[in-house]
Protein backbone atom coordinates (compact mmCIF):
# COMPACT_ATOMS: atom_id res chain seq x y z
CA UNK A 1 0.00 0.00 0.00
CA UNK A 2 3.24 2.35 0.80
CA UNK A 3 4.40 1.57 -2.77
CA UNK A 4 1.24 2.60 -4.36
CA UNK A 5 1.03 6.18 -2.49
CA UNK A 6 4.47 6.98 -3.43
CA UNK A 7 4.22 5.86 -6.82
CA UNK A 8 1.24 7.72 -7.13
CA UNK A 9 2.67 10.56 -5.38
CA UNK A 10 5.93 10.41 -7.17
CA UNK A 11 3.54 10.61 -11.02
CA UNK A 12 1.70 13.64 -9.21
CA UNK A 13 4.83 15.50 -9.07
CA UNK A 14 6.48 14.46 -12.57
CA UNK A 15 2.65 15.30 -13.75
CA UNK A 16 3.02 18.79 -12.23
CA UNK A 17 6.37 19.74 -12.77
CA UNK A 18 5.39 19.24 -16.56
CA UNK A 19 2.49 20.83 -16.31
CA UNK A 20 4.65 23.82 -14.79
CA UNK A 21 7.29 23.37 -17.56
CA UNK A 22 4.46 24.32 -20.08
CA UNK A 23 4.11 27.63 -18.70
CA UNK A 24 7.07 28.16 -16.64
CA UNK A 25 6.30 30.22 -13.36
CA UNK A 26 2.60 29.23 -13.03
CA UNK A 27 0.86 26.30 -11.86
CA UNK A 28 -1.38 24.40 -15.09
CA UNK A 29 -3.90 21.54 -14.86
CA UNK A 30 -3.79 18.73 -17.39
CA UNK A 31 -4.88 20.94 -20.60
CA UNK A 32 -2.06 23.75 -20.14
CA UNK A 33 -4.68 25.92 -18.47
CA UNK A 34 -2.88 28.31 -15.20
CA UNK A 35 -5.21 27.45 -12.07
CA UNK A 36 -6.39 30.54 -10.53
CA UNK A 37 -7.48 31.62 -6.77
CA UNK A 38 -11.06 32.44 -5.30
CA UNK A 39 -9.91 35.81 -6.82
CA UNK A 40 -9.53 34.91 -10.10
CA UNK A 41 -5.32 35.68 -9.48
CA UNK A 42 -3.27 33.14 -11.30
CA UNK A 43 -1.67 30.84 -9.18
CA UNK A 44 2.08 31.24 -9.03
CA UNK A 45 4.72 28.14 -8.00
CA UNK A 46 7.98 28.88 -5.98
CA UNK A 47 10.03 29.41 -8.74
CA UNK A 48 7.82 32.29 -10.54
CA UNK A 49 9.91 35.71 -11.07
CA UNK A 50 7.75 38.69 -12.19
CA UNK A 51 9.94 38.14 -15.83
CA UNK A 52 7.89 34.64 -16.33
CA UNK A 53 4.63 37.08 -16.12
CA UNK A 54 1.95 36.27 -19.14
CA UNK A 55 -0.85 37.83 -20.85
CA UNK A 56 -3.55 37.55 -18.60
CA UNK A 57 -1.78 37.15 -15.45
CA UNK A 58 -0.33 39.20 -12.71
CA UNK A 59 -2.23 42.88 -14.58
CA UNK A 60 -0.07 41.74 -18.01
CA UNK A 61 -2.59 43.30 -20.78
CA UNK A 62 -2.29 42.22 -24.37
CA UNK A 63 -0.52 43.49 -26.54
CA UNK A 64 -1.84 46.52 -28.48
CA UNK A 65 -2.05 44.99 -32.19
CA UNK A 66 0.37 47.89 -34.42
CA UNK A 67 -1.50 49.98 -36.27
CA UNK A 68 -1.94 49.05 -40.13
CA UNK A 69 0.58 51.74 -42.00
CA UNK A 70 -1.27 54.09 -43.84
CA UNK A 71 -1.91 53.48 -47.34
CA UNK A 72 0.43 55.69 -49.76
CA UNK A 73 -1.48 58.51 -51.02
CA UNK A 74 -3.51 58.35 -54.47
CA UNK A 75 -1.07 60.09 -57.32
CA UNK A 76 -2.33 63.58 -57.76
CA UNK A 77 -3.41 64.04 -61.39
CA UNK A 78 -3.25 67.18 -63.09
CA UNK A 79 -4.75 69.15 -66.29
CA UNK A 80 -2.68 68.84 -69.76
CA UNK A 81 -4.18 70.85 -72.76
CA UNK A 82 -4.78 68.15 -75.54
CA UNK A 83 -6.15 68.86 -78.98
CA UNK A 84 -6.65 66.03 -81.57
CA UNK A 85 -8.01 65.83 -85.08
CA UNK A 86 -10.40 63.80 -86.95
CA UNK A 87 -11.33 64.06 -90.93
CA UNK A 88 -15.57 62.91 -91.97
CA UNK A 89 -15.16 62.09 -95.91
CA UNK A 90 -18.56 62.72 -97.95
CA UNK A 91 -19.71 61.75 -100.67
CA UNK A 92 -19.86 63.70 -104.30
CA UNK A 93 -22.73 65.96 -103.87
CA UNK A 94 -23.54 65.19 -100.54
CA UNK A 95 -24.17 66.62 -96.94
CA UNK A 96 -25.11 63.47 -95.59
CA UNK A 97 -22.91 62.58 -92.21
CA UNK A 98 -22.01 59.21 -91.48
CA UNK A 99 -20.42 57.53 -88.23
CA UNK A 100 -19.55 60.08 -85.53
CA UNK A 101 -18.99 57.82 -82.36
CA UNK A 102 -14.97 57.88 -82.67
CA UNK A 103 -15.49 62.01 -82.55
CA UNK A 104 -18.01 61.73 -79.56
CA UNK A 105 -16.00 59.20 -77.96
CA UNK A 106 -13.10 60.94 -77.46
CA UNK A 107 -14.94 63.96 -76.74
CA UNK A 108 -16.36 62.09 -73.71
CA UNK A 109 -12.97 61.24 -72.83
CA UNK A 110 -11.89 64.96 -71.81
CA UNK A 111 -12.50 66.04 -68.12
CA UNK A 112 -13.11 69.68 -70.21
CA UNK A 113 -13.94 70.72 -73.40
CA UNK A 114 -12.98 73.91 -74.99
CA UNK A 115 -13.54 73.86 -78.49
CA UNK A 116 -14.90 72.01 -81.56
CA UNK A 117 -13.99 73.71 -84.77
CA UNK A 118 -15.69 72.15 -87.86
CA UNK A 119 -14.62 73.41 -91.50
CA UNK A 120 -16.33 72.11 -94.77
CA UNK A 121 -14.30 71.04 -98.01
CA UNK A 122 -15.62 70.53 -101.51
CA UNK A 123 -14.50 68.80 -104.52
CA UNK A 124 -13.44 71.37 -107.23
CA UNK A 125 -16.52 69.79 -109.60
CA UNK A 126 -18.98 72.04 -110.04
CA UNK A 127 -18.80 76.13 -109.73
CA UNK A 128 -16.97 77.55 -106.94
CA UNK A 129 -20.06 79.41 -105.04
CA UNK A 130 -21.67 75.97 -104.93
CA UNK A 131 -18.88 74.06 -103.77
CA UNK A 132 -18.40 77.11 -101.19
CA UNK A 133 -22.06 76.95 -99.94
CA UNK A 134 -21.59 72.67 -100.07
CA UNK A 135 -18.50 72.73 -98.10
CA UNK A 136 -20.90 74.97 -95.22
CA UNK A 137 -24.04 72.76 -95.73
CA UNK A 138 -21.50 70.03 -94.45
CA UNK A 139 -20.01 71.61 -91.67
CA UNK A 140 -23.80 72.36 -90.33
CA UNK A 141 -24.50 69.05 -90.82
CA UNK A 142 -21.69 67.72 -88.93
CA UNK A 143 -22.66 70.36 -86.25
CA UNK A 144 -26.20 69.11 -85.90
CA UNK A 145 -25.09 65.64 -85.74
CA UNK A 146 -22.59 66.24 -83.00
CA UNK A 147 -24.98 68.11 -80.89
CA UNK A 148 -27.74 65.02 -81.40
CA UNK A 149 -24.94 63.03 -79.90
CA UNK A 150 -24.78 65.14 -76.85
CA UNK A 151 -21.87 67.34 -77.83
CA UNK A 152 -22.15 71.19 -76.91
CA UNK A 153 -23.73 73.16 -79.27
CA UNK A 154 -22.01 76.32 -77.56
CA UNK A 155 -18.29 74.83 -77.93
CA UNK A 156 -18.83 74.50 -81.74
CA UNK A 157 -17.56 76.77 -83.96
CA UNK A 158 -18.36 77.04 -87.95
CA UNK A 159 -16.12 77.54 -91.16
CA UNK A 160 -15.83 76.34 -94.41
CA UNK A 161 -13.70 76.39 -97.71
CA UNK A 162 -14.98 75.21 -100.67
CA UNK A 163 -12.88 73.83 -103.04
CA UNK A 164 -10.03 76.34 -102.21
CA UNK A 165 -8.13 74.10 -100.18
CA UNK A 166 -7.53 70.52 -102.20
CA UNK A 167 -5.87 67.62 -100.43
CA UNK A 168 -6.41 65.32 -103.66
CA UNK A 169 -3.97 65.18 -106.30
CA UNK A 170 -6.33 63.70 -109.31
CA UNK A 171 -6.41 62.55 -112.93
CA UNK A 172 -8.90 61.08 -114.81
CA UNK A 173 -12.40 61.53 -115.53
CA UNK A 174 -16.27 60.41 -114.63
CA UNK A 175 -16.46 58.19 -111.77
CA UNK A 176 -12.78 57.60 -111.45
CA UNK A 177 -11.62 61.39 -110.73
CA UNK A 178 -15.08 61.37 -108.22
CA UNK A 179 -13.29 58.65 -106.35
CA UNK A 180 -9.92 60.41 -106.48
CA UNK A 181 -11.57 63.35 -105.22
CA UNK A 182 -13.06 62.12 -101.32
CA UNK A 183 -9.94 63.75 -99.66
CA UNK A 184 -11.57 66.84 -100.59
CA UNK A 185 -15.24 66.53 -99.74
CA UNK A 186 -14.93 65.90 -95.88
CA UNK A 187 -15.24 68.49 -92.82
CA UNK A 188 -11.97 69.09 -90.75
CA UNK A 189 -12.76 68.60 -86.52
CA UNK A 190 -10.48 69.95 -84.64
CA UNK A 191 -10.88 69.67 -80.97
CA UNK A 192 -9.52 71.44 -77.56
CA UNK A 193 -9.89 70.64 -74.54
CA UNK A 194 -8.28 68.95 -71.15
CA UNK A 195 -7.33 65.60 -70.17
CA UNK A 196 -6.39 64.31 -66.37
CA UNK A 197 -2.83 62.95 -66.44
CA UNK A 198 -1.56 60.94 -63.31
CA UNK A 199 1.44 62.34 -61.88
């Protein structure tokens, strides 16, 4: 009967010195946990030195997590000045506009618009006042189309030239010279305006 008590004795203290051993200073049941008083104070062994002290225990607080560095500022962006230029080719005799989008589309594209200046071209077929009030007819028609699409009527601006400023270089007669000739029967857009560029 002697044997068993100090056997059972002797695993009671291996059991709680390595029970200690997991968390050196403080006395721990089976699962690691530190036993605590009536008053909820951990319960110390000899050997604990105020350096074995854990979260939890003996007014340790936790650790304050670090604060997550602060992102890195956006880049700033800033206003460049941007103009571009885009040619509409007619047909002979004709004021009728086609596709627009690319011209809208990039007009979209600007944080501010300044300007839109449209001039009308002719073909030098036909008499010179005609191809002068053509070359107009086109411009308006390019204007009207522009502001159907949402563009600013107030931004647009107006000229035209006739068939005093040729492009073509052309040879030839009847339908072939016509088809030479579409460099000359378009309307010139010129646009102004601003564009956000990242720093």
């Amino acid at each position: 009967m002697k044997k068993i008590a100090i056997a059972a004795g002797l695993a009671m203290a291996l059991g709680a010195s390595a029970a200690q051993a997991a968390v050196p200073g403080y006395a721990v049941n089976s699962s690691d946990t530190i036993w605590r008083t009536s008053f909820g104070e951990c319960w110390h062994t000899g050997f604990w030195t105020q350096e074995q002290a854990v979260e939890g225990c003996d007014n340790v607080m936790a650790k304050a997590e670090e604060p997550a560095p602060a992102p890195a500022p956006a880049p700033a962006a800033t206003m460049a000045d941007v103009e571009k230029k885009f040619a509409l080719y007619f047909d002979f005799d004709s004021t009728k506009v086609g596709d627009v989008s690319n011209v809208v589309n990039y007009i979209g594209s600007l944080a501010s618009l300044q300007s839109v200046k449209l001039v009308g071209y002719a073909d030098f077929i036909g008499s010179a006042a005609y191809n002068e009030k053509l070359s107009e007819r086109r411009a308006r028609a390019v204007a009207a189309k522009l502001e159907q699409a949402g563009v600013d009527a107030s931004k647009m601006s107006i000229g035209f030239m006739g068939e005093s400023a040729p492009v073509a270089n052309c040879t030839g007669r009847g339908a072939e010279l016509i088809a030479c000739l579409r460099p000359d029967r378009r309307v010139d857009v010129e646009i102004m305006g601003q564009k956000r560029v990242q720093q």
